[in-house]
Every structure is written in C-alpha cells, then in structure tokens.
N, C-alpha and C. Protein backbone atom coordinates (compact mmCIF):
# COMPACT_ATOMS: atom_id res chain seq x y z
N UNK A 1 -9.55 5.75 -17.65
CA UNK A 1 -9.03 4.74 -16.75
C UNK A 1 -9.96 4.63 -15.54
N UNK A 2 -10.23 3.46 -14.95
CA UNK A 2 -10.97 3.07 -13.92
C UNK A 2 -10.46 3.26 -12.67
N UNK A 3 -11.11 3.79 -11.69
CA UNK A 3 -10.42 4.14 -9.98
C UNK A 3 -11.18 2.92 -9.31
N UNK A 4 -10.52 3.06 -8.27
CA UNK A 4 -10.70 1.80 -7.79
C UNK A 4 -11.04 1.92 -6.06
N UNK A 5 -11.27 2.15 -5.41
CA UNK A 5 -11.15 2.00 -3.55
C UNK A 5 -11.05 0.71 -3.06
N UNK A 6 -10.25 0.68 -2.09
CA UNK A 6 -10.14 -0.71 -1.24
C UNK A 6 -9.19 -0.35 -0.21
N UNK A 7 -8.62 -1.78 0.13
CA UNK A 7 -7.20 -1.85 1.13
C UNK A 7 -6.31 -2.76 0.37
N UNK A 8 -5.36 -2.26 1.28
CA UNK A 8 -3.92 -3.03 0.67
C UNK A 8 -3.20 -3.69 1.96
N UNK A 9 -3.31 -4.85 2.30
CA UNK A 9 -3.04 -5.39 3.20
C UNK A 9 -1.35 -5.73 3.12
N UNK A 10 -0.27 -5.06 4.04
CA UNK A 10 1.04 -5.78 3.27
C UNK A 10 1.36 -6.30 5.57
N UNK A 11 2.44 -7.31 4.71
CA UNK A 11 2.62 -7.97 6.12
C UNK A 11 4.13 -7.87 5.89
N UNK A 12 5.16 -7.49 6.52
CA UNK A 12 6.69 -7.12 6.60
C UNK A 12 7.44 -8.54 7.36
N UNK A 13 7.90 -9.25 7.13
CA UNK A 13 8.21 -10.43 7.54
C UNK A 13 9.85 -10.18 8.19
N UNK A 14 10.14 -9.50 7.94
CA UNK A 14 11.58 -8.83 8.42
C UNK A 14 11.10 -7.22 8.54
N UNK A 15 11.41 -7.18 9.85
CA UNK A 15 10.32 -5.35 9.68
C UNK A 15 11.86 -4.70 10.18
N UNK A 16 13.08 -5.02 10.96
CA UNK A 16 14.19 -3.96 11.29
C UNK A 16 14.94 -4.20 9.84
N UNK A 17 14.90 -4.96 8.64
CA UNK A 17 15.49 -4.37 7.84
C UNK A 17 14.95 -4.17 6.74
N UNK A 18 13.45 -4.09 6.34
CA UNK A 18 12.75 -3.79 4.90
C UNK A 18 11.88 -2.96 5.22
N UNK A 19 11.50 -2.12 6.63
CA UNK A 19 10.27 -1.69 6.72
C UNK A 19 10.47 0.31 6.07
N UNK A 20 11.83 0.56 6.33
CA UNK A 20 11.95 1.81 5.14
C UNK A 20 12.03 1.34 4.32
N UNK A 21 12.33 0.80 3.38
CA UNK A 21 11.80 0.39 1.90
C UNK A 21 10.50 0.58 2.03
N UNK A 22 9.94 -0.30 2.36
CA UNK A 22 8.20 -0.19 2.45
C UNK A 22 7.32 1.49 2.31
N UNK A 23 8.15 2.02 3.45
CA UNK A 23 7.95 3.76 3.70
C UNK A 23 8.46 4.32 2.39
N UNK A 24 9.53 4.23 2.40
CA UNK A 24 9.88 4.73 0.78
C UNK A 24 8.99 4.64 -0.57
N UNK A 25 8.29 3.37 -1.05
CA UNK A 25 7.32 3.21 -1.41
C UNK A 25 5.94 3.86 -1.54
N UNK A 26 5.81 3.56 -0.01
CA UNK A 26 4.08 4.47 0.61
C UNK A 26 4.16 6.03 0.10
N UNK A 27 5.59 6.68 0.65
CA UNK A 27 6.00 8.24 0.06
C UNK A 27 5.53 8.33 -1.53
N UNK A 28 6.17 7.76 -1.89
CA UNK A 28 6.09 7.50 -3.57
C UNK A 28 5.01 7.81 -4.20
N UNK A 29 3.87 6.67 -3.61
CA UNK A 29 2.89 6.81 -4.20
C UNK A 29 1.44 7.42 -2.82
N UNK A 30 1.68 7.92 -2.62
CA UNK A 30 1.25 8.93 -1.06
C UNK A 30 -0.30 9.57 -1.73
N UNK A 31 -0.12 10.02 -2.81
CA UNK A 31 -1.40 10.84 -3.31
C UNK A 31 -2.80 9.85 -3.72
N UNK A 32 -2.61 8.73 -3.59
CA UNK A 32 -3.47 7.60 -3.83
C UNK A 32 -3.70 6.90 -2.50
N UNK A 33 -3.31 7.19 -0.99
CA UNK A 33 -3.34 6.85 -0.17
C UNK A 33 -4.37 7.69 0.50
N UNK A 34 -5.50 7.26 1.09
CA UNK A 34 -6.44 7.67 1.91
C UNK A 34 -5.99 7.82 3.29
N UNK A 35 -5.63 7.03 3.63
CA UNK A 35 -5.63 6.24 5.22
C UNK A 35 -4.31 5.30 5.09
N UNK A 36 -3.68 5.12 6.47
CA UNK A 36 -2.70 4.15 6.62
C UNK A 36 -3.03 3.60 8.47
N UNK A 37 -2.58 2.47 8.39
CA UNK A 37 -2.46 1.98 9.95
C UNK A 37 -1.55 0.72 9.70
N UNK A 38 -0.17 1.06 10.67
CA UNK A 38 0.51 0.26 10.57
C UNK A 38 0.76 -0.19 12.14
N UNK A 39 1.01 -1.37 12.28
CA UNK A 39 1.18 -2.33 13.96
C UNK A 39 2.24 -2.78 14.06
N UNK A 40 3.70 -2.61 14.67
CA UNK A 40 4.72 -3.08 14.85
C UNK A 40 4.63 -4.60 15.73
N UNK A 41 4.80 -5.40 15.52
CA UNK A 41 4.83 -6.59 15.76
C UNK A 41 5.94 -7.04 16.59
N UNK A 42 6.39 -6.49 17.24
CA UNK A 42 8.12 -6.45 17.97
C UNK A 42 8.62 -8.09 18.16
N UNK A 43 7.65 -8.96 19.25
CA UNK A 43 7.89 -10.28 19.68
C UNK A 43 8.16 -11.13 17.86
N UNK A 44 7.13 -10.50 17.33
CA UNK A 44 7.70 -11.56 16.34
C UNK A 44 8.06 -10.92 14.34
N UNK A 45 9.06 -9.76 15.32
CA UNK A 45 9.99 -9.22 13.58
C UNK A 45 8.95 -9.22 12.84
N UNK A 46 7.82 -8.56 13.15
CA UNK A 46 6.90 -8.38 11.46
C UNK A 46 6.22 -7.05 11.62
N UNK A 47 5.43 -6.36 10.95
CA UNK A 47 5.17 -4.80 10.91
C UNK A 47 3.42 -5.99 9.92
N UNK A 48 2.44 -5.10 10.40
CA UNK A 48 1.21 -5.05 9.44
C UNK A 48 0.79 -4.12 8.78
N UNK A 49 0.59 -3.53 8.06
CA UNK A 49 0.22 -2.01 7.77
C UNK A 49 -1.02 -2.49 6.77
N UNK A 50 -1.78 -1.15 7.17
CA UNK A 50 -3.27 -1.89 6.20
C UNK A 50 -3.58 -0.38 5.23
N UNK A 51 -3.38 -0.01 4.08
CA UNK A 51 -4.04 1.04 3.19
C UNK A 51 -5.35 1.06 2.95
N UNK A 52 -5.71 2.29 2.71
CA UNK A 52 -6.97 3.01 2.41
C UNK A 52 -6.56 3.16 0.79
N UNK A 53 -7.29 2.89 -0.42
CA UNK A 53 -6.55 3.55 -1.14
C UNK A 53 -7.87 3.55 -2.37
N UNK A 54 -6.88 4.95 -3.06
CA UNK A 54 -8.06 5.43 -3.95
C UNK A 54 -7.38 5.95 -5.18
N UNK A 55 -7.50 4.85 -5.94
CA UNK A 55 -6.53 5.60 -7.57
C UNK A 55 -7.04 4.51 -9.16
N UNK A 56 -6.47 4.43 -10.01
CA UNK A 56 -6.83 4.47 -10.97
C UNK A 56 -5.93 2.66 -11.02
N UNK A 57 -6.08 1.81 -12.15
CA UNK A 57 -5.58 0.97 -11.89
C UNK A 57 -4.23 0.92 -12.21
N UNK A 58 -3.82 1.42 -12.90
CA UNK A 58 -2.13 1.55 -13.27
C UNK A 58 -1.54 1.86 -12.16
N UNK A 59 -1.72 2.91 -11.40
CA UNK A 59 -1.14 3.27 -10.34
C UNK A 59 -0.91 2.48 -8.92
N UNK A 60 -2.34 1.56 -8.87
CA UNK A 60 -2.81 1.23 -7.57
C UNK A 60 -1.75 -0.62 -8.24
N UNK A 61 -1.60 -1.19 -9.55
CA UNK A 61 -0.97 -1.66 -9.98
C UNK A 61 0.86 -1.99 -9.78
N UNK A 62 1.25 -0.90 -9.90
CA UNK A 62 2.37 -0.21 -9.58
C UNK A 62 3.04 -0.05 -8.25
N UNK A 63 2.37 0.09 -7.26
CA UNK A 63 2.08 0.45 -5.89
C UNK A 63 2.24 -1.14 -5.56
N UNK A 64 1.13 -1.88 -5.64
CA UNK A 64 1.39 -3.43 -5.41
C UNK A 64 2.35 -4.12 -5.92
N UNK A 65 2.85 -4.39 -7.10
CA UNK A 65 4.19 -4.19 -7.53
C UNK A 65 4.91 -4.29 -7.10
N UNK A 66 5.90 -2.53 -6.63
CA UNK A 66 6.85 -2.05 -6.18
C UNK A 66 7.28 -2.92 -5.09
N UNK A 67 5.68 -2.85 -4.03
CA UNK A 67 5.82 -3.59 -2.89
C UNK A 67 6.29 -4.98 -2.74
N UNK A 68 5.44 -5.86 -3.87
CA UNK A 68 5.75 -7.24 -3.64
C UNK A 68 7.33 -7.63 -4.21
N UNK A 69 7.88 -6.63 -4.91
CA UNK A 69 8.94 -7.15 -5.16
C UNK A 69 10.40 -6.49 -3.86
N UNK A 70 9.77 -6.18 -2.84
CA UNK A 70 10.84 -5.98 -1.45
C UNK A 70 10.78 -7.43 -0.88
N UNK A 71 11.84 -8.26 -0.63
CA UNK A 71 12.29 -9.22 -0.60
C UNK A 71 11.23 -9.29 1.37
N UNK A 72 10.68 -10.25 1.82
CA UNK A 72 10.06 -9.95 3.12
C UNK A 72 8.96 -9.84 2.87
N UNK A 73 8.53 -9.15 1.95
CA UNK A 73 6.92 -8.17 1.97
C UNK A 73 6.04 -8.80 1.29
N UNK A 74 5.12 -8.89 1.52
CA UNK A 74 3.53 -9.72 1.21
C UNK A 74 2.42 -8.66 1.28
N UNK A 75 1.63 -8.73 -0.19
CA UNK A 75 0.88 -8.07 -0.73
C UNK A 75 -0.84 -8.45 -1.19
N UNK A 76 -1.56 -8.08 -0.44
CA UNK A 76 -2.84 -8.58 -0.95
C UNK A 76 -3.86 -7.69 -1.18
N UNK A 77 -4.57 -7.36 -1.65
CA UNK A 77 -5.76 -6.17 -1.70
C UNK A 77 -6.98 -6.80 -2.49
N UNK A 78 -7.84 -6.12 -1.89
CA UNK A 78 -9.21 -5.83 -1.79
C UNK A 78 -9.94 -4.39 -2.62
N UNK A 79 -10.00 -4.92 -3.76
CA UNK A 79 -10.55 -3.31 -4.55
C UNK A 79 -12.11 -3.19 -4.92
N UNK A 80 -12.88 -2.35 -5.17
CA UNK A 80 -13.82 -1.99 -5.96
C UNK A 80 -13.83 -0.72 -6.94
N UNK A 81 -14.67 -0.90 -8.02
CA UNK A 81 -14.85 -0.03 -8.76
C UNK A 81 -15.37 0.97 -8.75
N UNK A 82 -15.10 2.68 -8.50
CA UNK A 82 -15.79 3.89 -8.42
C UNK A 82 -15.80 4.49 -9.20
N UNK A 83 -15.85 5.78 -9.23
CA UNK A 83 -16.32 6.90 -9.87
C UNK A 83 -15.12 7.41 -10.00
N UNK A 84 -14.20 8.11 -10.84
CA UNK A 84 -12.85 8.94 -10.92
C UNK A 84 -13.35 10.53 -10.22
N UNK A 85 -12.04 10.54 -9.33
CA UNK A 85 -11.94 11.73 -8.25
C UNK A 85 -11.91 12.87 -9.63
N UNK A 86 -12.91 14.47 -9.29
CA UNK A 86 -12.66 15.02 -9.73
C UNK A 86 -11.36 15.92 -9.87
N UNK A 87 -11.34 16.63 -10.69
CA UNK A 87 -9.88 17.20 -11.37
C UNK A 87 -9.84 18.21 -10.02
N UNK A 88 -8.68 18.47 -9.19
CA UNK A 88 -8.97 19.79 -8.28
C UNK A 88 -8.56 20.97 -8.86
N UNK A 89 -9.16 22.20 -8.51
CA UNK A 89 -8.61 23.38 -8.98
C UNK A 89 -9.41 24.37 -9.64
C-alpha cells in the first residue's frame, strides 16, 4: 500500500456543537497524524484546523471520510506520494 504526506484542511462551520466529534475522530486516527493546528474562530462559529499527515491510503481515506460525513465539516487535502514509514521495533 502507498503512504502518502500532505495536509488535511477541515473548516467546522458550527464549531460549539460538532467540534468534539471532529476531536473524536482526530483521537481515532491520531497515529497517522504528524502535526495539528487548530484556530477557533469565535466572531464567526467556525474552528480551522489544518493536519500534518502521514499514512497509507486506506487510512488517510477513512480519516477524510469519517470527517466529511459530520454534518458542518468540510474536508479538503493536499497529498503526495512517499516512501512507507519503517516497521518500529
């Protein structure tokens, strides 16, 4: 299977009532996450959060997914093709 690096751009359009869902999610799939930066948007009810992310395509698949189907949430990413992380241990 092919790994992939990029970002995952999601934008929370209702952030006081979908943005744990969202977290719930990120937890989920956490081991494919490099980096996170998220910006609370207060004046105008929206959350930005931008991923680092580094996984295989099923997963990084799955992950986008999960997300776009939280009612609010908007999903876009930016991938390229790498090298698969070695096995640790």
């Amino acid at each position: 299977m092919e790994n992939r690096v990029g970002v995952i751009g999601i934008i929370i359009t209702d952030r006081e009532k979908q943005a744990h869902r969202v977290n719930e999610v990120l937890t989920e799939f956490g081991e494919i996450i490099v980096g996170r930066m998220g910006i609370p948007y207060r004046e105008k009810n929206i959350s930005v959060v931008a991923l680092i992310v580094d996984g295989d395509t099923d997963t990084l698949g799955a992950l986008t997914g999960k997300l776009g189907l939280i009612p609010g949430v908007k999903v876009k990413s930016a991938l390229i093709p790498t090298q698969p992380r070695p096995a640790s241990g």
